[in-house]
Protein backbone atom coordinates (compact mmCIF):
# COMPACT_ATOMS: atom_id res chain seq x y z
CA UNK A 1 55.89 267.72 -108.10
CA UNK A 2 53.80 264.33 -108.15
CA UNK A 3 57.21 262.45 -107.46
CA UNK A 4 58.78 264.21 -105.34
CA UNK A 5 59.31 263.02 -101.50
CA UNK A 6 58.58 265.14 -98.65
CA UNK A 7 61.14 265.37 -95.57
CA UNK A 8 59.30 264.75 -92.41
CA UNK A 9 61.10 266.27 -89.51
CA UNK A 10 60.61 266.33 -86.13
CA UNK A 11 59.10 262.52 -85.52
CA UNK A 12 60.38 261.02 -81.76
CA UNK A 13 62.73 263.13 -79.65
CA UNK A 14 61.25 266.20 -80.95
CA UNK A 15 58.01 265.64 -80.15
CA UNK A 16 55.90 264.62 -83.29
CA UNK A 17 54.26 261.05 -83.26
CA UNK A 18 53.09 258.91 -85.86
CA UNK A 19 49.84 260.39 -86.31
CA UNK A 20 51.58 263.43 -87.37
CA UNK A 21 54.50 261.88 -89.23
CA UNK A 22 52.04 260.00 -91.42
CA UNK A 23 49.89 263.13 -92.71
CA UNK A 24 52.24 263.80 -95.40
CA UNK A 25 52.28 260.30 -97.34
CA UNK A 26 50.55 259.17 -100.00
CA UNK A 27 46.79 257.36 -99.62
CA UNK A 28 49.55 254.18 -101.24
CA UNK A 29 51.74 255.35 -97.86
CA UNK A 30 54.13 256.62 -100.01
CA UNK A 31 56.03 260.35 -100.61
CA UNK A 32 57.75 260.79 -97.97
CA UNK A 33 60.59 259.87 -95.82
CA UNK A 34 60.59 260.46 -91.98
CA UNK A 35 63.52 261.52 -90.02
CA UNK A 36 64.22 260.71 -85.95
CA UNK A 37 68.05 261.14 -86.03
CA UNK A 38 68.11 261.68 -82.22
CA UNK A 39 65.59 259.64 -81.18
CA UNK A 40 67.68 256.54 -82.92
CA UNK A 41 71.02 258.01 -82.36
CA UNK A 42 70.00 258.57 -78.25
CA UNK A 43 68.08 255.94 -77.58
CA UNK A 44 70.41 253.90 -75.44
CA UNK A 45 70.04 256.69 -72.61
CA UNK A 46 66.43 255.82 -72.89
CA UNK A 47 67.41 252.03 -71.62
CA UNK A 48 68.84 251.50 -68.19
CA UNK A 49 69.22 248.21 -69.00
CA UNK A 50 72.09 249.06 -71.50
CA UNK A 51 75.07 250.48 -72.07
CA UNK A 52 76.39 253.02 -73.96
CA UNK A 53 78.12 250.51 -75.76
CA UNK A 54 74.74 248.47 -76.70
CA UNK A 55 74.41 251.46 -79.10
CA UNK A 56 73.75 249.23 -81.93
CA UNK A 57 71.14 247.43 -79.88
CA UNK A 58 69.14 250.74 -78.95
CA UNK A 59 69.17 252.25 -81.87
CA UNK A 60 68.03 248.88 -83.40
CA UNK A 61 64.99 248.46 -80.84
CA UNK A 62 64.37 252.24 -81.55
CA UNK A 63 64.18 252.09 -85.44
CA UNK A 64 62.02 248.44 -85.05
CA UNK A 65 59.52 250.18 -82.55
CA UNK A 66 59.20 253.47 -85.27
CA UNK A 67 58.60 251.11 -88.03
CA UNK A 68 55.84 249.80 -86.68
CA UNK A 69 54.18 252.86 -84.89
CA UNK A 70 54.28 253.86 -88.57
CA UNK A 71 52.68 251.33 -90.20
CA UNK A 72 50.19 251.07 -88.06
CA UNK A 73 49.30 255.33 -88.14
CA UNK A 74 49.71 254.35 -91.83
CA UNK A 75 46.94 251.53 -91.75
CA UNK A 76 44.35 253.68 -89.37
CA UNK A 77 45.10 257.30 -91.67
CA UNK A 78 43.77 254.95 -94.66
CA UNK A 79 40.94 252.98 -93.53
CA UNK A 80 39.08 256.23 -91.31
C-alpha cells in the first residue's frame, strides 16, 4: 500500500506530540494525515482570555500552533 495514508490519532488533547505524530510520514513528509479533533474543537477552554463564543478564534490559534509544531518535528525527523 505505497499510496495509501495513515490515520494518526491521538496528537494534542490525548497526549501524543509532534515528535510522535510525525513518525508515520513519509522522508517527503507525506502519508499521513493527523487528527486532534478535541484539542481544536476544545481549545477555547484552554484561553481565559476568550469566550466560548471566540470558538472560531481558538480553534483557529489551535490548528495555526499544530501546523507549525508539525512542520517543524517534520524538518528535525528529516535532517537527524
Amino acid at each position: 500500500m505505497p499510496n495509501a495514508l495513515i490515520l494518526v490519532p491521538g496528537y494534542g488533547a490525548q497526549g501524543a506530540g509532534p515528535d510522535a505524530a510525525v513518525a508515520s510520514f513519509t522522508k517527503e513528509g507525506t502519508g499521513s494525515i493527523v487528527n486532534a479533533s478535541r484539542s481544536l474543537m476544545c481549545a477555547w477552554k484552554k484561553r481565559e482570555d476568550l469566550k466560548p463564543k471566540q470558538f472560531f478564534k481558538a480553534t483557529r490559534d489551535e490548528a495555526l500552533d499544530m501546523r507549525m509544531k508539525l512542520t517543524y518535528a517534520l524538518k528535525e525527523r528529516k535532517y537527524s
